[in-house]
N, C-alpha and C. Protein backbone atom coordinates (compact mmCIF):
# COMPACT_ATOMS: atom_id res chain seq x y z
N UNK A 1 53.52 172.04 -25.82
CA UNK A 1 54.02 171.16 -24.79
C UNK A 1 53.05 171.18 -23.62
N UNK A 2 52.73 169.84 -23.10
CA UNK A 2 51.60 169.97 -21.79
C UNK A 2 52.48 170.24 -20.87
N UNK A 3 51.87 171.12 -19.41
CA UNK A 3 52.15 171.11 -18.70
C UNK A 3 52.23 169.80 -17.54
N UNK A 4 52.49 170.58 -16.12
CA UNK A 4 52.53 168.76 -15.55
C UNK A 4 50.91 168.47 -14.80
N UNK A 5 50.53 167.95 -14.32
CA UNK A 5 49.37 167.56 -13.72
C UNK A 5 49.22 168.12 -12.65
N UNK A 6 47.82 168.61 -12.57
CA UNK A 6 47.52 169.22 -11.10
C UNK A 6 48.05 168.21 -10.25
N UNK A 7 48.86 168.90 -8.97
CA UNK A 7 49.12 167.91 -7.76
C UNK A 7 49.59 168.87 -6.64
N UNK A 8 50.01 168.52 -5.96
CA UNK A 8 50.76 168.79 -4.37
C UNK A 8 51.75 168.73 -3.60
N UNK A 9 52.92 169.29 -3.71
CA UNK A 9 54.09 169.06 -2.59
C UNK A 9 53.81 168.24 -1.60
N UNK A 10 54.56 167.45 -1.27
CA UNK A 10 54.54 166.46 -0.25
C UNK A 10 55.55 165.80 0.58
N UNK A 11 55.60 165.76 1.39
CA UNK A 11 56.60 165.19 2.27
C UNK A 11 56.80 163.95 2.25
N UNK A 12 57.61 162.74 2.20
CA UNK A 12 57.23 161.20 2.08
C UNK A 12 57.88 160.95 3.99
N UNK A 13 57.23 160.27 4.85
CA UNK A 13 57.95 159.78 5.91
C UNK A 13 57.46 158.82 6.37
N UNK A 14 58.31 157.95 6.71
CA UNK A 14 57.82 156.70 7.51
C UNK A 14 57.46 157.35 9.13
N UNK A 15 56.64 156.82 9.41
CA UNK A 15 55.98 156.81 10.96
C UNK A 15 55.66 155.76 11.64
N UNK A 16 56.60 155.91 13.05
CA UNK A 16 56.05 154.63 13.98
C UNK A 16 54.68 154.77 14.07
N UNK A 17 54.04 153.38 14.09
CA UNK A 17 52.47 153.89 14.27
C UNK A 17 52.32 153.93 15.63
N UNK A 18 53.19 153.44 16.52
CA UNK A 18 52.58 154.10 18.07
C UNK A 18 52.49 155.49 18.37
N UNK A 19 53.28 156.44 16.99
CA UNK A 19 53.03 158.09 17.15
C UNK A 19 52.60 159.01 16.39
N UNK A 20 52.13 158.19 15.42
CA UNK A 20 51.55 158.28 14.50
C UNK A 20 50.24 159.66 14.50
N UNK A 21 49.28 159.00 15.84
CA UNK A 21 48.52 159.91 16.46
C UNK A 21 48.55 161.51 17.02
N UNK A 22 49.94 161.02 17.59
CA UNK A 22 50.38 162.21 18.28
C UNK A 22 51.16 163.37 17.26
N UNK A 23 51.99 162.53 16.27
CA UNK A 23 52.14 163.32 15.20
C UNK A 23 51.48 164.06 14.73
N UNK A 24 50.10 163.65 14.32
CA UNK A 24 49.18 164.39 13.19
C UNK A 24 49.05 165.46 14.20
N UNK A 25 48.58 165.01 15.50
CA UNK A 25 47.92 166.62 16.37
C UNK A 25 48.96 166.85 16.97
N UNK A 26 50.07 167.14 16.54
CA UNK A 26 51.07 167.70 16.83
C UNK A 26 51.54 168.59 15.50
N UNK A 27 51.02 167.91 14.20
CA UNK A 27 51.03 168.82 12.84
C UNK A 27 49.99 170.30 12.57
N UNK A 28 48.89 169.34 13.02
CA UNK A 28 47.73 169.99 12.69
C UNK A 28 47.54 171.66 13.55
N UNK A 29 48.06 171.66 14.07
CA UNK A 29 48.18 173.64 14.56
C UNK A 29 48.95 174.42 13.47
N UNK A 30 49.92 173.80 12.94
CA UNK A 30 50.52 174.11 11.81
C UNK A 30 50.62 174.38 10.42
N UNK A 31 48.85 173.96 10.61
CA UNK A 31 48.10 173.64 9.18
C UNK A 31 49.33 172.93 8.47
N UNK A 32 49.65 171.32 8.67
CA UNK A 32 50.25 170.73 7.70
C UNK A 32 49.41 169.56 8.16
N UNK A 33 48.63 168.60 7.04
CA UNK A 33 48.48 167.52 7.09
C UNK A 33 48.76 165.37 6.94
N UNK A 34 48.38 165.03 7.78
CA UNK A 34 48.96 163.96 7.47
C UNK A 34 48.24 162.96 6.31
N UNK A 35 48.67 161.83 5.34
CA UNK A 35 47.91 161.30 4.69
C UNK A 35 48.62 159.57 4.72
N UNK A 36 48.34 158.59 5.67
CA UNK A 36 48.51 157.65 5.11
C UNK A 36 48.52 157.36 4.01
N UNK A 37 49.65 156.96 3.60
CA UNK A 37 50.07 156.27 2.11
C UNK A 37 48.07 155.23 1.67
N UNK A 38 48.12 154.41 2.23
CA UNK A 38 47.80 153.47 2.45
C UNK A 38 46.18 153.39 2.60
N UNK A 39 45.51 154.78 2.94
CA UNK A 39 44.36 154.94 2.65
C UNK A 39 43.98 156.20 1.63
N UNK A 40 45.13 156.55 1.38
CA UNK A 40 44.83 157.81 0.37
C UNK A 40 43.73 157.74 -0.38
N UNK A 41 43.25 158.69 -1.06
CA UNK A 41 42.13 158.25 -2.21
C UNK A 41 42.88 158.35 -3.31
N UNK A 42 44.22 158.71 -3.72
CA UNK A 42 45.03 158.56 -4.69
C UNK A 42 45.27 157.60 -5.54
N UNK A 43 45.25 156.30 -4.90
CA UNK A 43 46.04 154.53 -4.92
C UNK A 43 44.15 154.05 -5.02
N UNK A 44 44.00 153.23 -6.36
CA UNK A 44 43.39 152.10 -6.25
C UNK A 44 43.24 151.11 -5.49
N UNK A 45 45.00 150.77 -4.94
CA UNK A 45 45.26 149.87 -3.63
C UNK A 45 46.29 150.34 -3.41
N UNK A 46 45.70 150.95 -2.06
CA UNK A 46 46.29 152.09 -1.47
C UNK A 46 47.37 150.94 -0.74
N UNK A 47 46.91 149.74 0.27
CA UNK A 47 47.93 149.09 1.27
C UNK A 47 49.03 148.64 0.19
N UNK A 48 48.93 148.23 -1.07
CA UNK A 48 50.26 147.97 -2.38
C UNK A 48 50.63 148.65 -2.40
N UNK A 49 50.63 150.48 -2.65
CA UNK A 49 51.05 151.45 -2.60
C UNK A 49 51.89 151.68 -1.57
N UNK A 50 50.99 151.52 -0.62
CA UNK A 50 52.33 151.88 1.11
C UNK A 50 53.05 151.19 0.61
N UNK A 51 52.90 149.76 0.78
CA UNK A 51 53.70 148.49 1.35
C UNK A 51 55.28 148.80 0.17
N UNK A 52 55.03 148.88 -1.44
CA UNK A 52 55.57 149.20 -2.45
C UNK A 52 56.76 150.35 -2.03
N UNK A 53 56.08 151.57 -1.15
CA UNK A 53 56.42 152.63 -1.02
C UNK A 53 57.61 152.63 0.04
N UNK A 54 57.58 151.95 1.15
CA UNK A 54 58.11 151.76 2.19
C UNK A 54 59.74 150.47 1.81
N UNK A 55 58.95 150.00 1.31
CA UNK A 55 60.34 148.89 0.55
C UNK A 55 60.96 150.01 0.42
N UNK A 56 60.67 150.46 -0.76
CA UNK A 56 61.92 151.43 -1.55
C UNK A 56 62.54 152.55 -0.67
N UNK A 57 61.51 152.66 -0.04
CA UNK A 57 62.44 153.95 0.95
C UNK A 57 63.50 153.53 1.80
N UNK A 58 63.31 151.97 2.37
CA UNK A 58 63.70 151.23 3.18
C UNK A 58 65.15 150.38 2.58
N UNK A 59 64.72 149.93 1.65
CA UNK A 59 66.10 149.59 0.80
C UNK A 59 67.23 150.43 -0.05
N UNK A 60 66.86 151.86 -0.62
CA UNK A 60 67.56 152.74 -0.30
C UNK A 60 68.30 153.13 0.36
N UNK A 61 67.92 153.28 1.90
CA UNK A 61 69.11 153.44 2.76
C UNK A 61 69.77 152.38 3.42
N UNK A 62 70.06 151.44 2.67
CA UNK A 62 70.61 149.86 2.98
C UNK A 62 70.90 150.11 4.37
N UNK A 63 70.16 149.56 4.70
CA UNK A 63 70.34 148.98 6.34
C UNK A 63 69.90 150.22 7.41
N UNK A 64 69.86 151.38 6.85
CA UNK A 64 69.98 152.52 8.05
C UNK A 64 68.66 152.62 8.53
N UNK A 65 67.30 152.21 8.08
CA UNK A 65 66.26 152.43 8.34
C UNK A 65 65.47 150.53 8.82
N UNK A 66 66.64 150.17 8.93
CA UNK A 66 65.42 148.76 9.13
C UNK A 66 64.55 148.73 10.02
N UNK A 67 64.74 149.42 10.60
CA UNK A 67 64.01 149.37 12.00
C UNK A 67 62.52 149.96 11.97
N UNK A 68 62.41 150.78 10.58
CA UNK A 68 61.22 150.94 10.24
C UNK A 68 60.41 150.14 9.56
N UNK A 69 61.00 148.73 8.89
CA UNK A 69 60.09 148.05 8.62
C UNK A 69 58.86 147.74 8.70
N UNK A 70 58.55 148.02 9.70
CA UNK A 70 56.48 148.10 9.70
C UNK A 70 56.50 149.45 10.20
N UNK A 71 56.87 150.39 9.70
CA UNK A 71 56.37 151.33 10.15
C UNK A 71 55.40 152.28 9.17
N UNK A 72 54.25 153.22 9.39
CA UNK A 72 53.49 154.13 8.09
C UNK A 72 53.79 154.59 7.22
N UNK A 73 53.82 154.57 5.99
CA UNK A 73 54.29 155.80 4.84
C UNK A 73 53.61 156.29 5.08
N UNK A 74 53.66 157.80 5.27
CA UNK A 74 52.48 158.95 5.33
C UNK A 74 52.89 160.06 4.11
N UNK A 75 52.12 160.82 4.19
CA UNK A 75 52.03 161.87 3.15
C UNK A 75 52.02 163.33 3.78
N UNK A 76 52.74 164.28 4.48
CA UNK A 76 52.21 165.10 4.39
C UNK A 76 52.32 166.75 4.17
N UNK A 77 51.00 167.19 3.91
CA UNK A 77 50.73 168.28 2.79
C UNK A 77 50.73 169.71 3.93
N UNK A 78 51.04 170.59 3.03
CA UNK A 78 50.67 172.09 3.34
C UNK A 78 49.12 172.33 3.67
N UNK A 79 48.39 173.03 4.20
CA UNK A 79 46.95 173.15 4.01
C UNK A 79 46.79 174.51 3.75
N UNK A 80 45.82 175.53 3.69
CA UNK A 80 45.77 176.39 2.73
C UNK A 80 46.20 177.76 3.24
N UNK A 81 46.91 177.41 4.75
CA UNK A 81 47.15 178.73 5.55
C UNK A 81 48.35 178.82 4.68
N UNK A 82 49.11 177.94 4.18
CA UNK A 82 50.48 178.21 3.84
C UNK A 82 50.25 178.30 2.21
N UNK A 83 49.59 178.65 1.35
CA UNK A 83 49.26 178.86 -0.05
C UNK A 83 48.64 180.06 -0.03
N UNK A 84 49.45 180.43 -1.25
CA UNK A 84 49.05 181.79 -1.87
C UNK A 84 49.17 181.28 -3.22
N UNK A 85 47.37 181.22 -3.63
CA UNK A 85 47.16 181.26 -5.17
C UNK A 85 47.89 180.20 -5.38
N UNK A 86 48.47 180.79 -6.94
CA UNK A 86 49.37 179.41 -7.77
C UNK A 86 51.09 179.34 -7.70
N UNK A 87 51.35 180.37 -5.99
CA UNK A 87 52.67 180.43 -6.35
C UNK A 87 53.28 179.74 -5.34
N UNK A 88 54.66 179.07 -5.73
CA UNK A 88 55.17 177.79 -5.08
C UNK A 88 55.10 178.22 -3.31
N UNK A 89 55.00 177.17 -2.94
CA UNK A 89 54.83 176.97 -0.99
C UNK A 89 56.40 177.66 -0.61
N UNK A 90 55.82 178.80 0.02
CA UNK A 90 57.16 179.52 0.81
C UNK A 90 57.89 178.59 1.69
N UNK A 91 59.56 179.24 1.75
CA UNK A 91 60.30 178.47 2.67
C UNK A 91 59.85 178.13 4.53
N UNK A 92 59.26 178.92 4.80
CA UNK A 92 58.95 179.10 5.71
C UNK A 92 57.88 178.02 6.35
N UNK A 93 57.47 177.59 5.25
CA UNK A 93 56.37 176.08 5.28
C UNK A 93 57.19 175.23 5.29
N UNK A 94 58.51 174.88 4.23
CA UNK A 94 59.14 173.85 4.73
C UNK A 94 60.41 173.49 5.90
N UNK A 95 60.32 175.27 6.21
CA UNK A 95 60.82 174.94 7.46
C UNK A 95 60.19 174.60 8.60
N UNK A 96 58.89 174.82 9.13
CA UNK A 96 57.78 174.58 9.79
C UNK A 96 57.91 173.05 9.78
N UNK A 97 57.75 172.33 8.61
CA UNK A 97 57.60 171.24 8.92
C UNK A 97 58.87 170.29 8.99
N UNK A 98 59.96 170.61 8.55
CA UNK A 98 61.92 170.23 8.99
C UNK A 98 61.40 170.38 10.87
N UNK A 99 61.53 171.41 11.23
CA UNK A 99 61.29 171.71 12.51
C UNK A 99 60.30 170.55 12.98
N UNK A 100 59.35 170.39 12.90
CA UNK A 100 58.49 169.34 13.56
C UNK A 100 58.57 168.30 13.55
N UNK A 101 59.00 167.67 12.35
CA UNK A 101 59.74 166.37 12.17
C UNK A 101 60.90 166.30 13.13
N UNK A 102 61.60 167.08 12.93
CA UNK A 102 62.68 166.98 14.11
C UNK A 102 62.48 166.51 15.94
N UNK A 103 61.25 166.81 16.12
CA UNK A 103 60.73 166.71 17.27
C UNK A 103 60.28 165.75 17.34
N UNK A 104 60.37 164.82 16.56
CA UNK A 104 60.13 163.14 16.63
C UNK A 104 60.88 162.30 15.71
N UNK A 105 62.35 162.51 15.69
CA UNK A 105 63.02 162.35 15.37
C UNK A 105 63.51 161.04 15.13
N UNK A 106 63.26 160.31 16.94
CA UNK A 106 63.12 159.05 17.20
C UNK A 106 62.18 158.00 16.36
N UNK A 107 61.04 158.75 16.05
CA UNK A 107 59.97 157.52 15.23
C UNK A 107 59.77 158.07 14.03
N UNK A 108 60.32 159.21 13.22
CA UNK A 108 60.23 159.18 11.79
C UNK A 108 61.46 159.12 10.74
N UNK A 109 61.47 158.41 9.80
CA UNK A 109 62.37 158.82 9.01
C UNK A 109 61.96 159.60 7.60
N UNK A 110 62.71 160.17 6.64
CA UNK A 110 62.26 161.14 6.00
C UNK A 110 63.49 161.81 5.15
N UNK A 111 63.70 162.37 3.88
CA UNK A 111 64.49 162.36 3.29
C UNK A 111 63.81 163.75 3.00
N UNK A 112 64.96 164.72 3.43
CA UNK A 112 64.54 166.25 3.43
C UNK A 112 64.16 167.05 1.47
N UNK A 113 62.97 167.06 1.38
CA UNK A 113 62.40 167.15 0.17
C UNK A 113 61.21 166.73 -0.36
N UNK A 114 60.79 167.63 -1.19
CA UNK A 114 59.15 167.27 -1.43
C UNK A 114 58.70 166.61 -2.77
N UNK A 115 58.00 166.19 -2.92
CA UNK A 115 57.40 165.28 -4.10
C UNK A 115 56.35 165.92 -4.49
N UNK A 116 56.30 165.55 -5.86
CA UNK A 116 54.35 166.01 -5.97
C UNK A 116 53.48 164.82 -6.35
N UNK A 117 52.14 164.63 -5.66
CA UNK A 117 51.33 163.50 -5.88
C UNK A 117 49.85 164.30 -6.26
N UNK A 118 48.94 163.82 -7.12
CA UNK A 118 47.92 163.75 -7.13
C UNK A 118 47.07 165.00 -6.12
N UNK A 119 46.62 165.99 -6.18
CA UNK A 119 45.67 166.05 -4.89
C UNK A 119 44.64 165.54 -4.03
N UNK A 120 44.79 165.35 -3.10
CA UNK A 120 44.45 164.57 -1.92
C UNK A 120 43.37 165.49 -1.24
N UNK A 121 42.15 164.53 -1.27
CA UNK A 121 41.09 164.89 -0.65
C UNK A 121 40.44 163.98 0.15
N UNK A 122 40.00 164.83 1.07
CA UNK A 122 39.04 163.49 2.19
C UNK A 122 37.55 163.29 1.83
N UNK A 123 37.59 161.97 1.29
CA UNK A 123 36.82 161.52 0.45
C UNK A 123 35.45 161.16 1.59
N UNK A 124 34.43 161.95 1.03
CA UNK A 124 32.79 162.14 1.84
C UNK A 124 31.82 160.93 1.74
N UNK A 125 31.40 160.55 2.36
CA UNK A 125 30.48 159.23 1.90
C UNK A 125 28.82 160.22 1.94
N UNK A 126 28.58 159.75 0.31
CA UNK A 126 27.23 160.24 -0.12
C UNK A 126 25.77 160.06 1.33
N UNK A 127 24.97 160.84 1.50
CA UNK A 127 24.15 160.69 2.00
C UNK A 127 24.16 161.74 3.47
């Protein structure tokens, strides 16, 4: 029997993009990162992917999230302060990031639980 595919715990949340900014460097002391849906290197077409991604999250909670309608799907990940080896991401990481989300409460929505996608790398331009 195969196992499942290398990938990554992940957070799915919509983000106002006016805080979008302040989010990430408000993550990033925390070693947790952010990943637009939408430019990932994951997605062939990454903006179908958001756009795809955000419907469903959005129509799911019939009506409770409309207000996010244009708002970011983001992605985001543990970074390697919170990994040990090959064994699953301690509670303590996903409380770290429950906690921070909470603190912008107003511009994200988010469905408490992680996904796994692909691993996500920030893709280098040769030269």
């Amino acid at each position: 029997m195969a196992g499942r595919a290398p990938h990554e715990n992940v957070a799915t949340v919509l983000v106002d993009p006016a805080v979008l900014r302040e989010l990430e460097l408000d993550l990033m002391p925390l070693d947790l990162w952010v990943w637009p849906v939408a430019t990932a290197s994951v997605h062939a077409d990454g903006p179908r992917a958001a756009f795809q991604l955000r419907r469903r999250l959005i129509e799911a909670r019939r009506g409770a999230w409309d207000l996010a309608a244009d708002w970011v799907p983001v992605w985001i990940s543990f970074g390697p302060g919170w990994r040990d080896g090959d064994e699953p991401l301690p509670w303590s990481a996903h409380a770290a990031l429950w906690r921070a989300l909470e603190q912008h409460a107003e511009h994200v929505r988010y469905r408490l639980g992680l996904v796994g996608v692909p691993h996500l790398a920030v893709v280098r331009e040769a030269g």
